[in-house]
C-alpha atoms as a PDB file:
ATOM      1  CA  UNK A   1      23.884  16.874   3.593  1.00  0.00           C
ATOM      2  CA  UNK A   2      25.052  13.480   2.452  1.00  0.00           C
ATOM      3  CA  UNK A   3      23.440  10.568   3.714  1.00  0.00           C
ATOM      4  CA  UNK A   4      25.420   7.551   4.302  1.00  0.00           C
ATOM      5  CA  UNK A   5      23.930   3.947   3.652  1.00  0.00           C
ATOM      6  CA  UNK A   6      25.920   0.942   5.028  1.00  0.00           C
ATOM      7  CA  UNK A   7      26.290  -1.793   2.831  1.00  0.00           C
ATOM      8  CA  UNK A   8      26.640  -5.441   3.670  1.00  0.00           C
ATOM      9  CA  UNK A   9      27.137  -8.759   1.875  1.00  0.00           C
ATOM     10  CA  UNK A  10      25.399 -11.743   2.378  1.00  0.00           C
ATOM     11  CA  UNK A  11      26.557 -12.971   6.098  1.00  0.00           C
ATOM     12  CA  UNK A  12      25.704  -9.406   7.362  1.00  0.00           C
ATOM     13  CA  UNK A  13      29.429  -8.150   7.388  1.00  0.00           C
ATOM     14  CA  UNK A  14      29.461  -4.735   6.122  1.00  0.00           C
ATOM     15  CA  UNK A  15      31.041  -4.361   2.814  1.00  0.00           C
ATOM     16  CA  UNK A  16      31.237  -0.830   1.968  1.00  0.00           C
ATOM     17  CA  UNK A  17      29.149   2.761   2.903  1.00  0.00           C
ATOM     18  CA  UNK A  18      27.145   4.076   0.046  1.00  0.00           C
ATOM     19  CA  UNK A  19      26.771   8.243   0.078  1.00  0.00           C
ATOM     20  CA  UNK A  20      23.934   9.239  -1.213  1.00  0.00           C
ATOM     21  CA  UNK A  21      23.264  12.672  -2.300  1.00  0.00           C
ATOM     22  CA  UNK A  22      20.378  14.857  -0.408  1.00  0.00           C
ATOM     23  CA  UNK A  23      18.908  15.816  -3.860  1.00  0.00           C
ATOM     24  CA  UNK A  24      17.689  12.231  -4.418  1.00  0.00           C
ATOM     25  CA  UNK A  25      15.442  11.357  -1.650  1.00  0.00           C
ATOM     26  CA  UNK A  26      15.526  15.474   0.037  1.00  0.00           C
ATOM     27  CA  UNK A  27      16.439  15.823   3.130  1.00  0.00           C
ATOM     28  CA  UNK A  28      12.969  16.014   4.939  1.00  0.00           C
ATOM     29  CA  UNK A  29      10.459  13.407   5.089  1.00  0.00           C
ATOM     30  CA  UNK A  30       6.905  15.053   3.619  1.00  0.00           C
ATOM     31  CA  UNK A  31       4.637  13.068   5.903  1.00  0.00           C
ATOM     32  CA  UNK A  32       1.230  14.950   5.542  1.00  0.00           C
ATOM     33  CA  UNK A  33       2.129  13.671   1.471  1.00  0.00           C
ATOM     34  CA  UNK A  34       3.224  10.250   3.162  1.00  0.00           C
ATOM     35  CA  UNK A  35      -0.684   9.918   4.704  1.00  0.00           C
ATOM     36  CA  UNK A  36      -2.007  11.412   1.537  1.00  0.00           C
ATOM     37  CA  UNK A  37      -0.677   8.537  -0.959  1.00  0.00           C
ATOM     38  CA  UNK A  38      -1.349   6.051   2.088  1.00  0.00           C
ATOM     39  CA  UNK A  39      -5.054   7.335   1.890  1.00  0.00           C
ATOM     40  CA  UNK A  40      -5.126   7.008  -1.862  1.00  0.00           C
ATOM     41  CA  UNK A  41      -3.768   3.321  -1.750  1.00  0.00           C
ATOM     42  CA  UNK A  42      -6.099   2.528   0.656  1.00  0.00           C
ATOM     43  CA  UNK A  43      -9.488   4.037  -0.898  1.00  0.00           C
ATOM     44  CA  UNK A  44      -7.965   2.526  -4.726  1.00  0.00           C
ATOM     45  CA  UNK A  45      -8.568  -0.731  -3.213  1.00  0.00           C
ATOM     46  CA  UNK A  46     -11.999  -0.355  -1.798  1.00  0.00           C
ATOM     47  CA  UNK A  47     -14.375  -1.827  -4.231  1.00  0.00           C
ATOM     48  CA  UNK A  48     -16.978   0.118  -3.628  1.00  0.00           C
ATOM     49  CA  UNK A  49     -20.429  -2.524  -4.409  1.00  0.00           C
ATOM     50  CA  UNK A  50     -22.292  -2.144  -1.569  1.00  0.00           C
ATOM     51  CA  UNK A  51     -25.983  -1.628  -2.681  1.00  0.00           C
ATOM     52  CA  UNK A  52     -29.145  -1.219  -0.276  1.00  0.00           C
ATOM     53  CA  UNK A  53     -32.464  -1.222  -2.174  1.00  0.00           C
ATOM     54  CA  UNK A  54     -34.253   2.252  -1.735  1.00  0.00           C
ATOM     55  CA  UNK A  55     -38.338   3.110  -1.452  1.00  0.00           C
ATOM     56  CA  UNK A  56     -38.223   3.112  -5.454  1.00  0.00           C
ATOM     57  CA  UNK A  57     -36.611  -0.013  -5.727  1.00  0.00           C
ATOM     58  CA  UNK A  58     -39.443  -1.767  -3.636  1.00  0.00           C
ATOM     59  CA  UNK A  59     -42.734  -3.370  -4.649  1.00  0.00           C
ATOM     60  CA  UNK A  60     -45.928  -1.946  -3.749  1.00  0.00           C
ATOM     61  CA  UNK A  61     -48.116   0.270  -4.186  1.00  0.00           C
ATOM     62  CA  UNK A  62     -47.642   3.795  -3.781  1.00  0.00           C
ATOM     63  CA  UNK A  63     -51.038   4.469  -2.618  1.00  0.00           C
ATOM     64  CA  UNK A  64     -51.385   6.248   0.999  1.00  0.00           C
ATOM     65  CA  UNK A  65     -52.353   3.300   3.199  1.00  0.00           C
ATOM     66  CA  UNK A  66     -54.680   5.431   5.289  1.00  0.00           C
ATOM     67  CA  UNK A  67     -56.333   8.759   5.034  1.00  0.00           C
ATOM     68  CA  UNK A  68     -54.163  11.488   7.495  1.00  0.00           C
ATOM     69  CA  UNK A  69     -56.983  12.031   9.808  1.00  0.00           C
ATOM     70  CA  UNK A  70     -59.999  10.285  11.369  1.00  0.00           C
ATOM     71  CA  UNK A  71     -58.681   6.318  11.370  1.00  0.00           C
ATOM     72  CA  UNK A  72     -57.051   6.635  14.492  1.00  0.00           C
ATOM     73  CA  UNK A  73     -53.920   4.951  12.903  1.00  0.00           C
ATOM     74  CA  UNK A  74     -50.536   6.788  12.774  1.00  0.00           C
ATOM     75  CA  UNK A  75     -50.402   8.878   9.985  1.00  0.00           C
ATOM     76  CA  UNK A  76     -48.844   6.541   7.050  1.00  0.00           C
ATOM     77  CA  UNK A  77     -47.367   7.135   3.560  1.00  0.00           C
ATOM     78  CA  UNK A  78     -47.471   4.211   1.096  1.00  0.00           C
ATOM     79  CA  UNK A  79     -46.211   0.523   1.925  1.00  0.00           C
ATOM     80  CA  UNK A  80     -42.794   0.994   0.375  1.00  0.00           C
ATOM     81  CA  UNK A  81     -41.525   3.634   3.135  1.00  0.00           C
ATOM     82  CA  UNK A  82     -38.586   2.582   5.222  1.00  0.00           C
ATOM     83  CA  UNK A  83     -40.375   2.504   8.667  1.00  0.00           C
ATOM     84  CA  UNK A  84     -42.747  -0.141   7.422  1.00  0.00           C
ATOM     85  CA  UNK A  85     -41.598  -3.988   7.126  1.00  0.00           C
ATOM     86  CA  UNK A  86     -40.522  -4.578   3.940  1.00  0.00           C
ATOM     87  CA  UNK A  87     -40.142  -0.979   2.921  1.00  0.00           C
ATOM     88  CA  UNK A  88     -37.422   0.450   1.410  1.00  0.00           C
ATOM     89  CA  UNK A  89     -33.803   1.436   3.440  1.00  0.00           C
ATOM     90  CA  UNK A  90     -33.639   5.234   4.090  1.00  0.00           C
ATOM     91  CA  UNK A  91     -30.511   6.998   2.524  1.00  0.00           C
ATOM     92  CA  UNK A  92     -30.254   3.500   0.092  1.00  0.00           C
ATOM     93  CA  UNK A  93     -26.138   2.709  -0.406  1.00  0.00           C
ATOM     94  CA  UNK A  94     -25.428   2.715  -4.174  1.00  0.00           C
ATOM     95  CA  UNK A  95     -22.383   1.472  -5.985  1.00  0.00           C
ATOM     96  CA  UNK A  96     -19.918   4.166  -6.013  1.00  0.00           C
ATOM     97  CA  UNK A  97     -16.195   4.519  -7.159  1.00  0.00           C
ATOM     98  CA  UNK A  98     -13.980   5.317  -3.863  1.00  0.00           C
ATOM     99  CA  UNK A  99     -10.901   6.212  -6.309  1.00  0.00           C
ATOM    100  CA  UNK A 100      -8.257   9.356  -5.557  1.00  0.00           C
ATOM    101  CA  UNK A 101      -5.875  10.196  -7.967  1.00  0.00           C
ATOM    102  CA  UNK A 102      -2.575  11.168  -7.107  1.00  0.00           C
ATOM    103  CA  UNK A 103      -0.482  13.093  -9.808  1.00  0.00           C
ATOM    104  CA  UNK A 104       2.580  11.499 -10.991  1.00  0.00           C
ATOM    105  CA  UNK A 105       5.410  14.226  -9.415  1.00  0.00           C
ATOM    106  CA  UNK A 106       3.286  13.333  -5.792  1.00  0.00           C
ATOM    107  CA  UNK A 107       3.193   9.376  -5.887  1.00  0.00           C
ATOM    108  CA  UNK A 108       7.097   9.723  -6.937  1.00  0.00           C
ATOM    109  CA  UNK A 109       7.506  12.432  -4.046  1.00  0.00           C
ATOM    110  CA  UNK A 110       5.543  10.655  -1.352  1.00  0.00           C
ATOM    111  CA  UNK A 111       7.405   7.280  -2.595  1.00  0.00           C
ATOM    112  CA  UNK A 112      11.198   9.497  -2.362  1.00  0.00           C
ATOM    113  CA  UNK A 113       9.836  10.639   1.267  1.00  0.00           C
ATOM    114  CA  UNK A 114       9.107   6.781   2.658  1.00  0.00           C
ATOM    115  CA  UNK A 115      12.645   5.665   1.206  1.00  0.00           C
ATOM    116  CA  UNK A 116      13.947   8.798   3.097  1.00  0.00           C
ATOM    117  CA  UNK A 117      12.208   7.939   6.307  1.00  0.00           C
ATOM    118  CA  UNK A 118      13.457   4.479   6.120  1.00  0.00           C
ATOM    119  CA  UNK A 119      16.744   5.752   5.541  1.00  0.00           C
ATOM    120  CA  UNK A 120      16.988   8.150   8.470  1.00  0.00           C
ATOM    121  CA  UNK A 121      15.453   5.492  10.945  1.00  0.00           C
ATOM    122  CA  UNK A 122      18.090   2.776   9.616  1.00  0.00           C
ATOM    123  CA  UNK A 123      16.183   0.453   8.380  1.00  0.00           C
ATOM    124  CA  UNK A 124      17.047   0.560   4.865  1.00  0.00           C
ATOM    125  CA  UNK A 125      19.689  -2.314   3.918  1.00  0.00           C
ATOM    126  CA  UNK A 126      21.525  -2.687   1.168  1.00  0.00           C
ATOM    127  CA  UNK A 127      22.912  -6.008   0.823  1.00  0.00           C
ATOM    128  CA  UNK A 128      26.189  -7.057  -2.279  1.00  0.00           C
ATOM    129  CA  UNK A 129      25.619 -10.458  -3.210  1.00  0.00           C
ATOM    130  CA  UNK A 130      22.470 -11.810  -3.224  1.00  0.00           C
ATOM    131  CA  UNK A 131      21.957 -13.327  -6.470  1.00  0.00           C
ATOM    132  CA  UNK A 132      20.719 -16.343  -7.333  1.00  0.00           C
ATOM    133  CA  UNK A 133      20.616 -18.474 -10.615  1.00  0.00           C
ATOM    134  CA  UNK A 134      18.221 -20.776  -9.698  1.00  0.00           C
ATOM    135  CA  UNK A 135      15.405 -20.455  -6.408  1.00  0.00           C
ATOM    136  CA  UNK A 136      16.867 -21.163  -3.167  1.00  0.00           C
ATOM    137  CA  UNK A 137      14.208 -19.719  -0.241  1.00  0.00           C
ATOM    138  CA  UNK A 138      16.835 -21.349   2.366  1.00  0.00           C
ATOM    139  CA  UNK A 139      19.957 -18.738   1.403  1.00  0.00           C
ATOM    140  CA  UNK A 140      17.707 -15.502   1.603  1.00  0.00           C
ATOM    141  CA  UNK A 141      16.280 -16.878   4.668  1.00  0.00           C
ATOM    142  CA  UNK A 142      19.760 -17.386   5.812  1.00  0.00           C
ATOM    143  CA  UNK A 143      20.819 -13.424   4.732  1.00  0.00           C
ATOM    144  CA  UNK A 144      17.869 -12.171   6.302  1.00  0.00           C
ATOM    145  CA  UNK A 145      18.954 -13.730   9.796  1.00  0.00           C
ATOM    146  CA  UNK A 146      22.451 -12.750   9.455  1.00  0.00           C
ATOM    147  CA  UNK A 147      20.830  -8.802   8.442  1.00  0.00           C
ATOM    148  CA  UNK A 148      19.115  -9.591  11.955  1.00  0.00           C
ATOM    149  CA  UNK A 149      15.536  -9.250  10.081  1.00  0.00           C
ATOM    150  CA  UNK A 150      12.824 -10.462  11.740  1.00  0.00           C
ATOM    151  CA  UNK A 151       9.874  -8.554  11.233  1.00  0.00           C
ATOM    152  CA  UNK A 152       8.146  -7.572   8.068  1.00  0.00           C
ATOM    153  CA  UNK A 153      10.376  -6.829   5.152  1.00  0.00           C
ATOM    154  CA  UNK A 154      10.081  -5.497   2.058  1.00  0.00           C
ATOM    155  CA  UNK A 155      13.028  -6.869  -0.610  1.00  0.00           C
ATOM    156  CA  UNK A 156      13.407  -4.721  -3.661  1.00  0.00           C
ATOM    157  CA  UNK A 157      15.068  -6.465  -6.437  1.00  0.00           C
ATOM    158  CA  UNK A 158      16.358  -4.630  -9.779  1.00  0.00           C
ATOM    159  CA  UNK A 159      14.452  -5.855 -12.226  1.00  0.00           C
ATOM    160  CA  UNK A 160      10.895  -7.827 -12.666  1.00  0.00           C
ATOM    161  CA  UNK A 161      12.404 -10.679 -14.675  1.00  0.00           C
ATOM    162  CA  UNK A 162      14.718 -11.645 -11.487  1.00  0.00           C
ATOM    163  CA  UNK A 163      12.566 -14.562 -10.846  1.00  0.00           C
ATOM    164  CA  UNK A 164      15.088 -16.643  -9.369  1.00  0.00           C
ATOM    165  CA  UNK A 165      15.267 -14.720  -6.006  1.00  0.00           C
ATOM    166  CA  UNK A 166      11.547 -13.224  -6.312  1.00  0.00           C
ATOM    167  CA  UNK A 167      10.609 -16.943  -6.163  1.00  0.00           C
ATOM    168  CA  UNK A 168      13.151 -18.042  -3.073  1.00  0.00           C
ATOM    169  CA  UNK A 169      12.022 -14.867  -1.084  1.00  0.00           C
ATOM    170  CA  UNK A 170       8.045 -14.672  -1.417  1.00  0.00           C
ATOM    171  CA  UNK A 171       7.378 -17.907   0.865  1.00  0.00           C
ATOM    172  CA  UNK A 172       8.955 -16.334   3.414  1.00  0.00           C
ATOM    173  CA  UNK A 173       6.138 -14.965   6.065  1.00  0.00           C
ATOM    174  CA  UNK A 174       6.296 -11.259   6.230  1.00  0.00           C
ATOM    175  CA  UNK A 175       8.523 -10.825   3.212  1.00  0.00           C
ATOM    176  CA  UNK A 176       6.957  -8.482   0.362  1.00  0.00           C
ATOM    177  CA  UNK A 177       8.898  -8.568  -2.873  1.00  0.00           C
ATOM    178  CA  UNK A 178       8.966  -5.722  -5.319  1.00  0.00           C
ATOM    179  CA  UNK A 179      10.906  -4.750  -8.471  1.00  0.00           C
ATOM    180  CA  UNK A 180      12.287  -1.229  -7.796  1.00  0.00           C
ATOM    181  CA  UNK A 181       9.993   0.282 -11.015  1.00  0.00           C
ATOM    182  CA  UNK A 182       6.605  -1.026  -8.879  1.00  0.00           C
ATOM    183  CA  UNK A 183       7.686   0.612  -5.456  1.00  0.00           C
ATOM    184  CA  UNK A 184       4.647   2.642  -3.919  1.00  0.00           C
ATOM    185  CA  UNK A 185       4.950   4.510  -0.670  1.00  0.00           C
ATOM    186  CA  UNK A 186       2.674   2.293   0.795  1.00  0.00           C
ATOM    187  CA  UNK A 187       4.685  -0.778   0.333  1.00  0.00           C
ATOM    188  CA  UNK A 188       7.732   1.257   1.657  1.00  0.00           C
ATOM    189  CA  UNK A 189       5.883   3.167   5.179  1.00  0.00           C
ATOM    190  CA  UNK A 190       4.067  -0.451   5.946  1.00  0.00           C
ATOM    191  CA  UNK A 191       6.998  -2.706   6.265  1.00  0.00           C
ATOM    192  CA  UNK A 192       9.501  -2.622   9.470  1.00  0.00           C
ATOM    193  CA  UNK A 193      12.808  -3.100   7.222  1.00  0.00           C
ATOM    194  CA  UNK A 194      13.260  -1.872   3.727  1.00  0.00           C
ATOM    195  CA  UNK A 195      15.896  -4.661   2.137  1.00  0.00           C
ATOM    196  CA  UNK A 196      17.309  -3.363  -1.206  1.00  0.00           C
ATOM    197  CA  UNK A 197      19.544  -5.384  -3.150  1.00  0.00           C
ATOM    198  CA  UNK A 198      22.935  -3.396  -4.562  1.00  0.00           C
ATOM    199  CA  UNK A 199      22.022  -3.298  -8.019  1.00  0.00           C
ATOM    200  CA  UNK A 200      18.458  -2.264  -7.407  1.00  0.00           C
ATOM    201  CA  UNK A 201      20.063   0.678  -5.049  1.00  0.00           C
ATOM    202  CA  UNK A 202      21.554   1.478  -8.418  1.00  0.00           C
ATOM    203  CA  UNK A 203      18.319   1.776 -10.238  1.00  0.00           C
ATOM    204  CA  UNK A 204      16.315   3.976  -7.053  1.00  0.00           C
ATOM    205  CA  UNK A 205      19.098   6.486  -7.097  1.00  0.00           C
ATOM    206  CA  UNK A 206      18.602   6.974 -10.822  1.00  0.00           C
ATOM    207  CA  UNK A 207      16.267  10.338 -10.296  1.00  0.00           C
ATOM    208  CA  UNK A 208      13.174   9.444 -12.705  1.00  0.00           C
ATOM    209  CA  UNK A 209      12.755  11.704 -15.277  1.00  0.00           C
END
């Protein structure tokens, strides 16, 4: 199967149709890998400080309060147990790492699977001619209306040092801008329209190594 992406320039005419062979992308989305790498993202960014202070990080004494039988009092343990004010918090929160590692072959899979997904539900767009020598947020804003984007986007330019349209695009609201070498599947799954500029098409259908 050869999938078929429709280019388009600028003004939202289309330009050309780009085939694109099934051994790049596959030709079925993986979605339980999808949620797996989306679960990963997610839990990388947790920070994972939260701290309670347990019965052994209280003061006080750890003398029983009361003798078990005889007082007439409940039946108490030292001063520094959780039911008592001041005590310690039962089952105490400690810092811990949230982290899950994804190999390299599944992060590149899971990312090949949301370009694929985005593909088959047409909204990748690959658009000829936006280049820019110096930043102008008023001419992307102007393509994206014309590409009839209005929602959350994610532009994907070619390279990182192509500041002039990273800078005219990230004011936009709802516009995420990536260089094709930092594309997760996160970025990809979470935004409505994929928009992919033609020469950083050429770089995602170079299969990594």
């Amino acid at each position: 199967m050869v999938l078929k992406v429709p280019v388009y320039n600028t003004e939202g005419r289309k330009v050309e149709t780009l085939e694109i062979d099934e051994g790049r992308f596959g030709t079925k989305v993986n979605t339980a890998l999808l949620k797996q790498a989306i679960v990963a993202y997610h839990a990388n960014k947790r920070r994972g400080t939260a701290a309670t202070r347990g019965r052994s990080q209280k003061e006080g004494s750890t003398r029983k309060l009361y003798r078990q039988k005889g007082t007439g009092y409940a039946r108490r343990g030292p001063i520094r147990t959780n039911i008592m004010r001041g005590g310690g918090a039962a089952f105490a929160k400690t810092p811990r790492s949230f982290r899950q590692d994804l190999p390299r072959k599944m992060r590149q899979k899971a990312l090949d699977s949301a370009i694929l997904a985005k593909i088959l539900g047409r909204n990748l767009v690959v658009v000829e001619g936006l280049e820019l020598t110096e930043p102008k947020t008023k001419f992307v804003a102007h393509a994206l209306a014309k590409l009839d984007i209005n929602r959350s986007c994610l532009v994907t330019l070619a390279h990182q040092d192509d500041r002039a349209l990273f800078k005219s695009a990230r004011n936009i609201p709802d516009v995420t801008v990536r260089a094709a070498a930092e594309l997760n599947a996160y970025d990809v799954a979470t935004r409505q329209k994929m928009l992919v500029t033609r020469k950083a098409m050429d770089v995602l259908l170079r299969k990594p190594a």
